[in-house]
PDB file of N, CA and C in Angstrom:
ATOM      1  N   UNK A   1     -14.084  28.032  16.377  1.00  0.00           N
ATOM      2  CA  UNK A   1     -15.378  27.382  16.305  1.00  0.00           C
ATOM      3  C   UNK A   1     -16.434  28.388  16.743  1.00  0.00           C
ATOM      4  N   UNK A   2     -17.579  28.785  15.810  1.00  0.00           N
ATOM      5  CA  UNK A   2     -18.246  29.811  16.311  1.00  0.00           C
ATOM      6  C   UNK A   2     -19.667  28.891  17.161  1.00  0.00           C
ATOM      7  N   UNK A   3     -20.022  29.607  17.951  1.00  0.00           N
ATOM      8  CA  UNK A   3     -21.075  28.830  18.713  1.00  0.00           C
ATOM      9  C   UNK A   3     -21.117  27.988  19.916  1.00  0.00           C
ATOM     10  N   UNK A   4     -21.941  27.715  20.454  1.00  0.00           N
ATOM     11  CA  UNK A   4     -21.329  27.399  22.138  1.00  0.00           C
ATOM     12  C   UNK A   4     -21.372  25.983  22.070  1.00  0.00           C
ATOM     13  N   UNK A   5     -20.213  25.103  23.196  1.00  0.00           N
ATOM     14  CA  UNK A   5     -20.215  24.229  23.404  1.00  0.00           C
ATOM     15  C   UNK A   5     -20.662  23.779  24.850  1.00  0.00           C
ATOM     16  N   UNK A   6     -21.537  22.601  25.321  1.00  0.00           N
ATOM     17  CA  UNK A   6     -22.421  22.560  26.601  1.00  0.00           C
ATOM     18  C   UNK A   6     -21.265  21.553  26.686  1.00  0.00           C
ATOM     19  N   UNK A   7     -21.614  21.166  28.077  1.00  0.00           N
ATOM     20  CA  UNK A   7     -20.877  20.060  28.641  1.00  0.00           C
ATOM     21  C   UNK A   7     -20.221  18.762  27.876  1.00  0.00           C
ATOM     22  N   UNK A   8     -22.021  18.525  27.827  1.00  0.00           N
ATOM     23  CA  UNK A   8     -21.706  16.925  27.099  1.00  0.00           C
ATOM     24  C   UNK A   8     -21.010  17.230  25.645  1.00  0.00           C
ATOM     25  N   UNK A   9     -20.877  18.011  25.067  1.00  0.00           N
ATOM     26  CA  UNK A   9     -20.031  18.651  23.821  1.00  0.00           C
ATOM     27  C   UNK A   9     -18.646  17.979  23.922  1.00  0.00           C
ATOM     28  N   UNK A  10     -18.066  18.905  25.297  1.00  0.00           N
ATOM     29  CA  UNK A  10     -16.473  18.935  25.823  1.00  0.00           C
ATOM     30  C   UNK A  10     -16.487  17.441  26.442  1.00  0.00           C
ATOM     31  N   UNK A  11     -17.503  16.588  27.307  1.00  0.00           N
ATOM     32  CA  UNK A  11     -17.436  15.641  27.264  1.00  0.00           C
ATOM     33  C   UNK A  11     -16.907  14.494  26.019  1.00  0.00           C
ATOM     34  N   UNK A  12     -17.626  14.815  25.181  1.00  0.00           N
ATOM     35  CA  UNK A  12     -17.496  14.007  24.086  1.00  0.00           C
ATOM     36  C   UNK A  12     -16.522  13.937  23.349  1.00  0.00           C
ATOM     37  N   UNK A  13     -15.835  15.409  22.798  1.00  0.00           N
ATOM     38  CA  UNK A  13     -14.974  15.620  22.354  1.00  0.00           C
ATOM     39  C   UNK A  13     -13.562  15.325  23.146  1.00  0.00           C
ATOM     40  N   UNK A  14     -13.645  15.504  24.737  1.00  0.00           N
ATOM     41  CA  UNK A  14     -12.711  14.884  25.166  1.00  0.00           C
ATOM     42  C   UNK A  14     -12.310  13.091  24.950  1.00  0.00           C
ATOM     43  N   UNK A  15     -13.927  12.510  25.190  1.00  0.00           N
ATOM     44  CA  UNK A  15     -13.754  11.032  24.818  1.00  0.00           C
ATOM     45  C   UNK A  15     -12.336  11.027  23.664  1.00  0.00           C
ATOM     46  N   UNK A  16     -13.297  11.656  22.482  1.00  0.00           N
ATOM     47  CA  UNK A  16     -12.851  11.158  21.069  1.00  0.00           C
ATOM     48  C   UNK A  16     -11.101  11.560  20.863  1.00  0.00           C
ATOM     49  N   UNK A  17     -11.060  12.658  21.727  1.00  0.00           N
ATOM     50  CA  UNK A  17      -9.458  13.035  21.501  1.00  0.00           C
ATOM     51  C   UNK A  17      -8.866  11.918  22.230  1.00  0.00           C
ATOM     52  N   UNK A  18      -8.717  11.117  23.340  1.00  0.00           N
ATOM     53  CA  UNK A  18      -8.395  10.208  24.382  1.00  0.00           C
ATOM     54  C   UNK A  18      -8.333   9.274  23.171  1.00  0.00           C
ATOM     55  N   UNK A  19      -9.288   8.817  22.534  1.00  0.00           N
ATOM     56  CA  UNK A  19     -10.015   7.256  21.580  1.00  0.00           C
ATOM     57  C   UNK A  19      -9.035   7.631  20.189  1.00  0.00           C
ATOM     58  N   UNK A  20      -8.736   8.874  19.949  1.00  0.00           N
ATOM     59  CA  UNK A  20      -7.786   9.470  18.775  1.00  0.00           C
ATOM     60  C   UNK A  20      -6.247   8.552  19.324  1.00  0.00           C
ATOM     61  N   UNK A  21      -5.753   9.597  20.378  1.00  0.00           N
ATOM     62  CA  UNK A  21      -4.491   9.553  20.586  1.00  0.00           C
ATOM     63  C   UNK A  21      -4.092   8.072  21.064  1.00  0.00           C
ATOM     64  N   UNK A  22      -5.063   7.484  21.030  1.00  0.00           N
ATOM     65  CA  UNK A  22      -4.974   5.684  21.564  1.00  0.00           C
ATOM     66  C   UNK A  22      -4.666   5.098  20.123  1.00  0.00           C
ATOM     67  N   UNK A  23      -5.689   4.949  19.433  1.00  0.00           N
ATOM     68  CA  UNK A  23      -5.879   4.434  18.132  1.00  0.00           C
ATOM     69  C   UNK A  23      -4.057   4.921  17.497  1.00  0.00           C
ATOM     70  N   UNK A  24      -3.575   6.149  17.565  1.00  0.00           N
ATOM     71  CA  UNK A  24      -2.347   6.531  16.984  1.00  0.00           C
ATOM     72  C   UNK A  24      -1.008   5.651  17.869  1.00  0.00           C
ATOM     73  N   UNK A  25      -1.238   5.484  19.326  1.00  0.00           N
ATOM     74  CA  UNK A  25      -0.093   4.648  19.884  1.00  0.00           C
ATOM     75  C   UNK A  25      -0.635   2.836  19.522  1.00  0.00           C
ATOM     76  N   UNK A  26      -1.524   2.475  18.971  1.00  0.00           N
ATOM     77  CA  UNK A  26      -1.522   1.195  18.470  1.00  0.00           C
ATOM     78  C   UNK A  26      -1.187   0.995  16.742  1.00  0.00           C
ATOM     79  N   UNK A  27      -1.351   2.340  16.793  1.00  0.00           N
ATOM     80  CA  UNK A  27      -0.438   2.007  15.083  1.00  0.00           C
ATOM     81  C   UNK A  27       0.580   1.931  15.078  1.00  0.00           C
ATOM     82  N   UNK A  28       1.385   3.029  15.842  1.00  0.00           N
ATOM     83  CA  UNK A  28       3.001   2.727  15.924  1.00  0.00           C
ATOM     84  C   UNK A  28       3.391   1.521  16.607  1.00  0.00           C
ATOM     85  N   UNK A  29       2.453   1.242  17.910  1.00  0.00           N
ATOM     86  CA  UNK A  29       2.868  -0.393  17.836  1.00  0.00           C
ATOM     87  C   UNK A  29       2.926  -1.282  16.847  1.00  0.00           C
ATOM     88  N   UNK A  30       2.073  -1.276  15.849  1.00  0.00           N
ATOM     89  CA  UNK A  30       1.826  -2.710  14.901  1.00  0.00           C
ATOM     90  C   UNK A  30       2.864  -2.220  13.947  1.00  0.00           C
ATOM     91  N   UNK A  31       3.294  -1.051  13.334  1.00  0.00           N
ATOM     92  CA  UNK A  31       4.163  -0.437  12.491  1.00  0.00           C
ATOM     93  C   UNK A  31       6.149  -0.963  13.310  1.00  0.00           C
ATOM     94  N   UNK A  32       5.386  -0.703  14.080  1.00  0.00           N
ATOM     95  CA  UNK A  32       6.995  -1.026  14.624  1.00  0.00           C
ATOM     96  C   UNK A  32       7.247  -2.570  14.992  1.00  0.00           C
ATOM     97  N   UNK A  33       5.989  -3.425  15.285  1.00  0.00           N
ATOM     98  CA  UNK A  33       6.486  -4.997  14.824  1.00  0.00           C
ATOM     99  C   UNK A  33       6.915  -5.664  13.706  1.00  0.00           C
ATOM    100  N   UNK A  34       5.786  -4.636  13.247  1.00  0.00           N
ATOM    101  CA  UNK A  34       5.602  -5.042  10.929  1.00  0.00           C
ATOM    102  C   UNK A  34       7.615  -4.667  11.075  1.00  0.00           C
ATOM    103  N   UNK A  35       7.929  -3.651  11.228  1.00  0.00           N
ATOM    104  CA  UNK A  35       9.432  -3.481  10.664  1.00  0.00           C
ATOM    105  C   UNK A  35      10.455  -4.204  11.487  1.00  0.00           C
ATOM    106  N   UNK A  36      10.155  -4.980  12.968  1.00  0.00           N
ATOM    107  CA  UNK A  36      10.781  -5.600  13.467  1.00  0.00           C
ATOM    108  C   UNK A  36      10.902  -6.986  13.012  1.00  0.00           C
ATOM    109  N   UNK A  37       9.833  -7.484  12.232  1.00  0.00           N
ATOM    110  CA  UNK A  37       9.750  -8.810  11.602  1.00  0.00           C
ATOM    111  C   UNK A  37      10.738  -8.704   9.966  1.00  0.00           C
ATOM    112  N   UNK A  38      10.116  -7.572   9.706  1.00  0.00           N
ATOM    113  CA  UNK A  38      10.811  -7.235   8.216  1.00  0.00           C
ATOM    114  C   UNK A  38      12.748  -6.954   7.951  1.00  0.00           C
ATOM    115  N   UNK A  39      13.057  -6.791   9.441  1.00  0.00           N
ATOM    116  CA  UNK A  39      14.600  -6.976   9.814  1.00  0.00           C
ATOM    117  C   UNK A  39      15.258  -7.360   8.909  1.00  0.00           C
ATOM    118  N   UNK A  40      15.241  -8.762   8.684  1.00  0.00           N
ATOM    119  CA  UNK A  40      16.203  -9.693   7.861  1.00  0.00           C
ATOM    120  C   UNK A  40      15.906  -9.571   6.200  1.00  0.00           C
ATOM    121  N   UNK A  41      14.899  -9.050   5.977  1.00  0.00           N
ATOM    122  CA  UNK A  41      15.069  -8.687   4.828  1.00  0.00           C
ATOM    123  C   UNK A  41      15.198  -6.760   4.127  1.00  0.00           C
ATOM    124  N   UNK A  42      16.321  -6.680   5.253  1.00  0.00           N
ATOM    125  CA  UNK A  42      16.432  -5.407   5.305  1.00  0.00           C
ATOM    126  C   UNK A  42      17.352  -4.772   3.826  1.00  0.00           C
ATOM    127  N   UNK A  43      18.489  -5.872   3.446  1.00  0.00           N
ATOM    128  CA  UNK A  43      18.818  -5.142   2.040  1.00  0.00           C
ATOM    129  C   UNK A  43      18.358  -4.637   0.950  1.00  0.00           C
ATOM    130  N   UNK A  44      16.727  -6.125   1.009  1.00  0.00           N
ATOM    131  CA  UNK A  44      15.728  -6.252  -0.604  1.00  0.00           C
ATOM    132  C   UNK A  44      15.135  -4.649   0.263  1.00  0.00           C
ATOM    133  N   UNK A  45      15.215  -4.261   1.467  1.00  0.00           N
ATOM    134  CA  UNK A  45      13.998  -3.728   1.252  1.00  0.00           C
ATOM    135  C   UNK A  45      14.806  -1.841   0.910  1.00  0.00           C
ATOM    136  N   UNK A  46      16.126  -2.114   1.493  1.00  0.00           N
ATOM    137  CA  UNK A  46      16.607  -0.836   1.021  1.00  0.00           C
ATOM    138  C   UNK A  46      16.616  -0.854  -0.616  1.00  0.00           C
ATOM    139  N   UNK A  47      17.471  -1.218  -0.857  1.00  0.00           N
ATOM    140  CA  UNK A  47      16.883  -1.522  -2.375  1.00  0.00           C
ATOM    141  C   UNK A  47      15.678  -1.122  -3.610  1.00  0.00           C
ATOM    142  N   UNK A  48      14.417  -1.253  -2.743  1.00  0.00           N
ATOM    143  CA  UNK A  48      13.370  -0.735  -3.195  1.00  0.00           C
ATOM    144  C   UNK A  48      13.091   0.744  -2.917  1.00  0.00           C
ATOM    145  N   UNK A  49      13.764   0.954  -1.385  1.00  0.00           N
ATOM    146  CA  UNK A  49      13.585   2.231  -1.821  1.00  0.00           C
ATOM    147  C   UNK A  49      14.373   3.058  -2.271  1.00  0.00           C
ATOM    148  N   UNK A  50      15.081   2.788  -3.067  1.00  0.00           N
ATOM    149  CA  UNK A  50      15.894   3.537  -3.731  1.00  0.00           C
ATOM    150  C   UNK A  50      15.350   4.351  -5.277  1.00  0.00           C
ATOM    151  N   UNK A  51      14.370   2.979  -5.414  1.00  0.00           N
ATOM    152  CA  UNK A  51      12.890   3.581  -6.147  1.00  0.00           C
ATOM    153  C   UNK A  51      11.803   4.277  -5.973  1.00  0.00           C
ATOM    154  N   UNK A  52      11.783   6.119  -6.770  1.00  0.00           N
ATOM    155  CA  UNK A  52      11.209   6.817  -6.362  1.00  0.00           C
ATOM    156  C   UNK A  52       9.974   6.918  -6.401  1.00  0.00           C
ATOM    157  N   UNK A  53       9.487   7.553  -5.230  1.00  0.00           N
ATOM    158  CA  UNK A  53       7.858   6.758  -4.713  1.00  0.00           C
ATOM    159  C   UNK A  53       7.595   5.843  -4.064  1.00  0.00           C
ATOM    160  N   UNK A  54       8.828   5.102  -3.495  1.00  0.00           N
ATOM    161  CA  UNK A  54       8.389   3.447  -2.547  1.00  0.00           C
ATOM    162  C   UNK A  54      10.150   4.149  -1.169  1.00  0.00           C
ATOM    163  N   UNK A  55       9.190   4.374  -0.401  1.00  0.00           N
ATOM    164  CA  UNK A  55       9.448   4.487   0.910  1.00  0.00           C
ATOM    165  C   UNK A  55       9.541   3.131   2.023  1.00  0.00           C
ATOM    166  N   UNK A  56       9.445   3.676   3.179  1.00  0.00           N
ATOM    167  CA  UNK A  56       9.632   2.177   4.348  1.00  0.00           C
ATOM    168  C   UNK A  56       8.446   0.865   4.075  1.00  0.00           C
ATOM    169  N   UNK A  57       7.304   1.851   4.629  1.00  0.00           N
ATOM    170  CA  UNK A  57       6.084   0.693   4.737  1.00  0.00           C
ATOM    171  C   UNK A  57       6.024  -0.031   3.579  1.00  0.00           C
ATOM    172  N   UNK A  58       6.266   0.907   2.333  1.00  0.00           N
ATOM    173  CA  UNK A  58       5.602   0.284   0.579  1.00  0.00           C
ATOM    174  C   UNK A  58       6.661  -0.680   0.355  1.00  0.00           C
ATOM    175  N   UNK A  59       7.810  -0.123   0.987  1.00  0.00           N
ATOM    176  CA  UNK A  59       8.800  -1.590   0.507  1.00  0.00           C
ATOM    177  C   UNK A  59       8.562  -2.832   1.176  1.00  0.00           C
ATOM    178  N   UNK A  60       8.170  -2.312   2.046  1.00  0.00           N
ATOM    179  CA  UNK A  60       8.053  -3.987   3.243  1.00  0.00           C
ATOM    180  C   UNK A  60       6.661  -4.454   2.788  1.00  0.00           C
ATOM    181  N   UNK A  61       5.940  -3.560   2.692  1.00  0.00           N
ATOM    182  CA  UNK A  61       4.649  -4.568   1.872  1.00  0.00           C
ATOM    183  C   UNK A  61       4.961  -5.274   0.776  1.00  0.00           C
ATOM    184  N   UNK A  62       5.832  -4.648  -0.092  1.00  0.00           N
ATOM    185  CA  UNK A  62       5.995  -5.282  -1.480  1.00  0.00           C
ATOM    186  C   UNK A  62       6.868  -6.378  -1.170  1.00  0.00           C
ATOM    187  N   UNK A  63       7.915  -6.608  -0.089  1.00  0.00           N
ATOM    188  CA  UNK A  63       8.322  -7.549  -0.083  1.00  0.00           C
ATOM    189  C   UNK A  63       7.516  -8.705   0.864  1.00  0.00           C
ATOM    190  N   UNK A  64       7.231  -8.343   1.304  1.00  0.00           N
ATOM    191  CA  UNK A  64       6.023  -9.867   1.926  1.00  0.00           C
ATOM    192  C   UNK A  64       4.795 -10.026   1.056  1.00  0.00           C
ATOM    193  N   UNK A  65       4.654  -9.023   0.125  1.00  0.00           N
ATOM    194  CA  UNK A  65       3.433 -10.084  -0.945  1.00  0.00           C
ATOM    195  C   UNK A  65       4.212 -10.652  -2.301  1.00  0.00           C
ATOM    196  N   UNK A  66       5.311 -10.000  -2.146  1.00  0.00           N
ATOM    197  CA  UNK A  66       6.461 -10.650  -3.338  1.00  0.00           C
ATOM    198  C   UNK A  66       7.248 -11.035  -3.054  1.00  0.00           C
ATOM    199  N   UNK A  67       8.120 -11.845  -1.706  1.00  0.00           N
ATOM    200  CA  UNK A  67       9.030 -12.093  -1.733  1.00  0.00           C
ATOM    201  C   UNK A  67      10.335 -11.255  -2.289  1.00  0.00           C
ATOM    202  N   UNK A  68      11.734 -12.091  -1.931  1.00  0.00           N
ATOM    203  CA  UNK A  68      12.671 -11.377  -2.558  1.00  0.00           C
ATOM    204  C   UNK A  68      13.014 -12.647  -3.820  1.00  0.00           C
ATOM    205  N   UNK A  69      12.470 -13.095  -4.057  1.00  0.00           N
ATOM    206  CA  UNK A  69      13.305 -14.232  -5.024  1.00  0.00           C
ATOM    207  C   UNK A  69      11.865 -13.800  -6.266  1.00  0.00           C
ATOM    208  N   UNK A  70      12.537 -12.729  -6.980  1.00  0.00           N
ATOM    209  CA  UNK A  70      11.545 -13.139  -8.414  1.00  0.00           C
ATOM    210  C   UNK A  70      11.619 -13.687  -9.797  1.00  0.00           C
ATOM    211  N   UNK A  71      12.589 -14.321  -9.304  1.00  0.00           N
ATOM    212  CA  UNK A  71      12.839 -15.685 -10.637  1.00  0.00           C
ATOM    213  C   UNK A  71      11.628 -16.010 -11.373  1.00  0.00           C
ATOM    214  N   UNK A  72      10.609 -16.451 -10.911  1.00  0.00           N
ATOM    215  CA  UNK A  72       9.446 -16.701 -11.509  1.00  0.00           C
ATOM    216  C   UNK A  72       8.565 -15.609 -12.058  1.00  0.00           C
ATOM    217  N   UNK A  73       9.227 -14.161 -12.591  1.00  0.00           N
ATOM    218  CA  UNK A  73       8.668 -13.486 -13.170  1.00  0.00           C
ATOM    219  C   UNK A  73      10.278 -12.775 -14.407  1.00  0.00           C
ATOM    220  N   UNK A  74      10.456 -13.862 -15.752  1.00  0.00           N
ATOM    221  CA  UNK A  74      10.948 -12.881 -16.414  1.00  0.00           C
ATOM    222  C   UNK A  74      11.546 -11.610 -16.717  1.00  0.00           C
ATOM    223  N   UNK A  75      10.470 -10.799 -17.175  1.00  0.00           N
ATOM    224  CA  UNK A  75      10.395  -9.311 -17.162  1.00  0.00           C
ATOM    225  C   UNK A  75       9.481  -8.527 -16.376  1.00  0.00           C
ATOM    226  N   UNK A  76       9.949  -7.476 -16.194  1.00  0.00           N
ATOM    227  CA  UNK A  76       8.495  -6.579 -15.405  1.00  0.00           C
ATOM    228  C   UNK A  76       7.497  -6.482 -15.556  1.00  0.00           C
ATOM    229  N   UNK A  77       7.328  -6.825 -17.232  1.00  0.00           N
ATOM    230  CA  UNK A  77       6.071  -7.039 -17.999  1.00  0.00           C
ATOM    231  C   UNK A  77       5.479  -8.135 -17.108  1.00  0.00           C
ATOM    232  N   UNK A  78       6.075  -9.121 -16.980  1.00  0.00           N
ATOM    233  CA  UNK A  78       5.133 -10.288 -16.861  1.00  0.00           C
ATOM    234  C   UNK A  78       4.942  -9.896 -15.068  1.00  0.00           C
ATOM    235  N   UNK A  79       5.695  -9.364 -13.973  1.00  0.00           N
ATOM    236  CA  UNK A  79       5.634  -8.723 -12.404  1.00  0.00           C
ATOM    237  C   UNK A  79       4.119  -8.302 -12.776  1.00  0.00           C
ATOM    238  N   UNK A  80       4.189  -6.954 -14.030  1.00  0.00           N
ATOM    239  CA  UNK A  80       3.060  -6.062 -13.801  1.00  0.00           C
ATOM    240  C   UNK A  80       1.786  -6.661 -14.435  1.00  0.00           C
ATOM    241  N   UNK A  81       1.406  -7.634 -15.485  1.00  0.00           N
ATOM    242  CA  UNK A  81       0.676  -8.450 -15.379  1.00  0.00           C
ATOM    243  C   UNK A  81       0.429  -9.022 -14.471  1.00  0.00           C
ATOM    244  N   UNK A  82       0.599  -9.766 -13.828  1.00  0.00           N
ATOM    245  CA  UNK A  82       0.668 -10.678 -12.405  1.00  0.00           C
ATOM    246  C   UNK A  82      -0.245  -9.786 -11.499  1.00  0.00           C
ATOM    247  N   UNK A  83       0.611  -8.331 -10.560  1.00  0.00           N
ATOM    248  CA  UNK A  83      -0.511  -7.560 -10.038  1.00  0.00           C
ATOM    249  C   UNK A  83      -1.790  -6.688 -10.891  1.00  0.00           C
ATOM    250  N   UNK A  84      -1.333  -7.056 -12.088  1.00  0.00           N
ATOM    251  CA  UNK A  84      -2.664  -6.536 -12.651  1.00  0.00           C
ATOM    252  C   UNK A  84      -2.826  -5.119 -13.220  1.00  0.00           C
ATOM    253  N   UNK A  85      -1.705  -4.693 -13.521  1.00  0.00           N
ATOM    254  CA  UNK A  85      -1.786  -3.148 -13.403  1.00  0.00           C
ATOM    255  C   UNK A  85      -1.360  -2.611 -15.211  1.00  0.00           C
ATOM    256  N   UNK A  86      -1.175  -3.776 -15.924  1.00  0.00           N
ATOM    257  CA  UNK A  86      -1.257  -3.779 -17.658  1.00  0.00           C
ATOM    258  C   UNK A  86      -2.689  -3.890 -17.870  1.00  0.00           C
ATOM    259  N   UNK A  87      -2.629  -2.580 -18.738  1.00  0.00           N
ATOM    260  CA  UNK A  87      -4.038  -2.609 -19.296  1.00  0.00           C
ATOM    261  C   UNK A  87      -4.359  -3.655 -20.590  1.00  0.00           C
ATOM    262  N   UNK A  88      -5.370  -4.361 -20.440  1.00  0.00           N
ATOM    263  CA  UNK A  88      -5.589  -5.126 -21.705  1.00  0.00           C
ATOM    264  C   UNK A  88      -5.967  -4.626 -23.117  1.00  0.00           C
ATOM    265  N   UNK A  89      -5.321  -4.916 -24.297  1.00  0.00           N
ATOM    266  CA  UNK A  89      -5.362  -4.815 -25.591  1.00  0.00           C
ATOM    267  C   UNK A  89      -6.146  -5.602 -26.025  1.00  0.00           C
ATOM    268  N   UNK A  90      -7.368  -4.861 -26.295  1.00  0.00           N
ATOM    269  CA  UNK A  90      -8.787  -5.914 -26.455  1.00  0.00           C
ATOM    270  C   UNK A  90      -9.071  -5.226 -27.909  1.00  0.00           C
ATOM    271  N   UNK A  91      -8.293  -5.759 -29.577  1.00  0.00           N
ATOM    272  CA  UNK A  91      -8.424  -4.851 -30.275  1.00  0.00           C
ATOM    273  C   UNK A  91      -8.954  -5.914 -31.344  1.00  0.00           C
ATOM    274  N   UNK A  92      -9.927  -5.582 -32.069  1.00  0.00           N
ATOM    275  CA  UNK A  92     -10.254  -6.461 -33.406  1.00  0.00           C
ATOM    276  C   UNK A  92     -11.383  -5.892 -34.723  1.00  0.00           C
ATOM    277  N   UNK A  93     -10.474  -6.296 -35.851  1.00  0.00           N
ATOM    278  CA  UNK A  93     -10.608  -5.524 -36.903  1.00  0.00           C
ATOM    279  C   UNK A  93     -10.271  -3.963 -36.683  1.00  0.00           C
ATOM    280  N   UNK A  94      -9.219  -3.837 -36.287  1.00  0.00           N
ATOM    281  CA  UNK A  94      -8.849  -2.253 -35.918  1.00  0.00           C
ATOM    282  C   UNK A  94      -9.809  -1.293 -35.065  1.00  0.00           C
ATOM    283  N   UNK A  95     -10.536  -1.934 -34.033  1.00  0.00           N
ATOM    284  CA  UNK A  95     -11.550  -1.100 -33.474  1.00  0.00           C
ATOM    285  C   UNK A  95     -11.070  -1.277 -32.346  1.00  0.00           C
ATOM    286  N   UNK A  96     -10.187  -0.562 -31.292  1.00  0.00           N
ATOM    287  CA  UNK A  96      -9.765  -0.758 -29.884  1.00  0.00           C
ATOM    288  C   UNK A  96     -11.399  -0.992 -29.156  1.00  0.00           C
ATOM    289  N   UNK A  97     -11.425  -1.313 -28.445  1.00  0.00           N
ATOM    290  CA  UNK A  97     -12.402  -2.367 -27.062  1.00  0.00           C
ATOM    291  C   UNK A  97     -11.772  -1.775 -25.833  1.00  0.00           C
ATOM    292  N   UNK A  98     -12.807  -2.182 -24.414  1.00  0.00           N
ATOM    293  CA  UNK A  98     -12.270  -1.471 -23.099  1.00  0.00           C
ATOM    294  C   UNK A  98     -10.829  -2.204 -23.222  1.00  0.00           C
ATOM    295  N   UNK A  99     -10.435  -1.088 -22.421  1.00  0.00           N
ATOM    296  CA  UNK A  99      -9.010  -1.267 -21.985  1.00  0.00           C
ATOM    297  C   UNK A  99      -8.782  -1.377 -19.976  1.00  0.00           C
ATOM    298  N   UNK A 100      -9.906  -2.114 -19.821  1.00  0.00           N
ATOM    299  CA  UNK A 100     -10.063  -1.503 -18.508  1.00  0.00           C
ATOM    300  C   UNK A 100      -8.504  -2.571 -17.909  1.00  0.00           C
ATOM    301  N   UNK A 101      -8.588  -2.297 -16.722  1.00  0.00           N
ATOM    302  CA  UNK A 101      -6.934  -3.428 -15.958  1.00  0.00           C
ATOM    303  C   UNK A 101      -7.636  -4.673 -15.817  1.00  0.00           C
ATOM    304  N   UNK A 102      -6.531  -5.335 -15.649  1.00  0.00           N
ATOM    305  CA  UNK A 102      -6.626  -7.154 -15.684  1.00  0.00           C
ATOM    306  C   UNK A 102      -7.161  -7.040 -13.931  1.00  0.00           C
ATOM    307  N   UNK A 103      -7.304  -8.440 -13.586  1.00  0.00           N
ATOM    308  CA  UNK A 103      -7.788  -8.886 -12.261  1.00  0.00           C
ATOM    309  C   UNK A 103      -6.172  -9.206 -11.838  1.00  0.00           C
ATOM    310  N   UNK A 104      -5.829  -9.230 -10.452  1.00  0.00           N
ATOM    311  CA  UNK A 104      -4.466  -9.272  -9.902  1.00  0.00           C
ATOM    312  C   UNK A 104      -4.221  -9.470  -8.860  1.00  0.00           C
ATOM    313  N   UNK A 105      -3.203  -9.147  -8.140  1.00  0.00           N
ATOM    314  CA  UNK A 105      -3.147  -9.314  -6.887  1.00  0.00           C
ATOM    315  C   UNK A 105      -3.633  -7.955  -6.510  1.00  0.00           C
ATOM    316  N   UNK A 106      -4.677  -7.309  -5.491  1.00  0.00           N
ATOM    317  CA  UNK A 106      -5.293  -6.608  -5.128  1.00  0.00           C
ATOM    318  C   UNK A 106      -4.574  -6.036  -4.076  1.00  0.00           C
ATOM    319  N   UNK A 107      -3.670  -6.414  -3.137  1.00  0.00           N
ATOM    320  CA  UNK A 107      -2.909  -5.545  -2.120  1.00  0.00           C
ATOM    321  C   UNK A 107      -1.760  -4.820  -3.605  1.00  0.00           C
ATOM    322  N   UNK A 108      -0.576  -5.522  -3.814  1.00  0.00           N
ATOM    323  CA  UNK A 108       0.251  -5.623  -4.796  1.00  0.00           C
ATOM    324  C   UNK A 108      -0.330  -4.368  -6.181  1.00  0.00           C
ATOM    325  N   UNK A 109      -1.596  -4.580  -6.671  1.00  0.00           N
ATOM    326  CA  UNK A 109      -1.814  -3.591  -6.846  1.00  0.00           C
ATOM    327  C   UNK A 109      -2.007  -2.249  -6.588  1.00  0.00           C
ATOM    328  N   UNK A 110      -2.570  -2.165  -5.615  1.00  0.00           N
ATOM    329  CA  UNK A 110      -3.172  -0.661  -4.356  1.00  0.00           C
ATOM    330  C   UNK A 110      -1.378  -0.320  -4.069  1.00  0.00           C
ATOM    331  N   UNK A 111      -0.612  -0.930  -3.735  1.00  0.00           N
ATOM    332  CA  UNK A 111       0.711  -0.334  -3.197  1.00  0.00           C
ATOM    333  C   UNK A 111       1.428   0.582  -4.573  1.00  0.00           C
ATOM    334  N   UNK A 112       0.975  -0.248  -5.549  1.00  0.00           N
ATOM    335  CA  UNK A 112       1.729   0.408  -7.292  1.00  0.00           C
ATOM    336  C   UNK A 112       1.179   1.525  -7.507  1.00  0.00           C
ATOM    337  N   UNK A 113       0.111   1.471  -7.419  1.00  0.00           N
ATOM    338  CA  UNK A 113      -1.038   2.367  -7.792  1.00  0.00           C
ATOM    339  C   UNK A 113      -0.466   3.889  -7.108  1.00  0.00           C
ATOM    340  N   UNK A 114      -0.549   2.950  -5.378  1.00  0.00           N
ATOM    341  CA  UNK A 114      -0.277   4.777  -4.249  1.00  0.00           C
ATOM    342  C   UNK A 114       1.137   5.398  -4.893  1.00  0.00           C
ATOM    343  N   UNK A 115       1.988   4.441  -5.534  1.00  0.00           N
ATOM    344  CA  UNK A 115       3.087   4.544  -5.383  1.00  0.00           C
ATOM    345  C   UNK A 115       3.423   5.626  -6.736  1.00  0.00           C
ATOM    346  N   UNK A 116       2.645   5.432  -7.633  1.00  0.00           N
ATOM    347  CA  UNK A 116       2.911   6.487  -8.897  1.00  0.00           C
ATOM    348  C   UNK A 116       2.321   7.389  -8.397  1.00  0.00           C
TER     349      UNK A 116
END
């Protein structure tokens, strides 16, 4: 760092390192309840990650906004409709139209998304 630092500088910066390393031991707390609750559904969640790109957290998210029972989704087609992540075929008289993504589940999406 070129240039001088006065007191209240090292003051401050001490705060923020203290207010850092706090903020990091309350994540691993809430991270380590999130996976203590997620226990019993520990097979669905190995399982997922066996799919590349979906690690610890992404599986346990995907299974508490999806459950493990997806009977009520067919094919993947109809999963990836659902979060929203099929682009719409908006085509008439042979002139393709936006293709922008459907509306969805918005967590369920963001996890697919990080995940490719």
């Amino acid at each position: 760092m070129a240039g001088r630092m006065d007191g209240h500088d090292r003051a401050f910066l001490s705060m923020l390192a203290r207010n850092y390393g706090q903020s990091l031991k309350e994540i691993e707390d809430v991270e380590k309840e999130i996976y203590d609750c997620a226990e019993k559904y520990g097979s669905s969640i190995a399982l997922l990650e066996t799919i590349p790109g979906i690690s610890g957290m992404t599986a346990v998210t995907m299974v508490s906004k999806l459950g493990t029972n997806l009977s009520m989704f067919p094919t993947s087609g109809h999963l990836c409709s659902w979060a929203g992540v099929v682009p719409g075929d908006n085509e008439s008289a042979g002139k393709k139209k936006s293709n922008r993504l459907k509306k969805g589940n918005p967590y369920v999406k963001c996890v697919i998304w990080q995940c490719a």
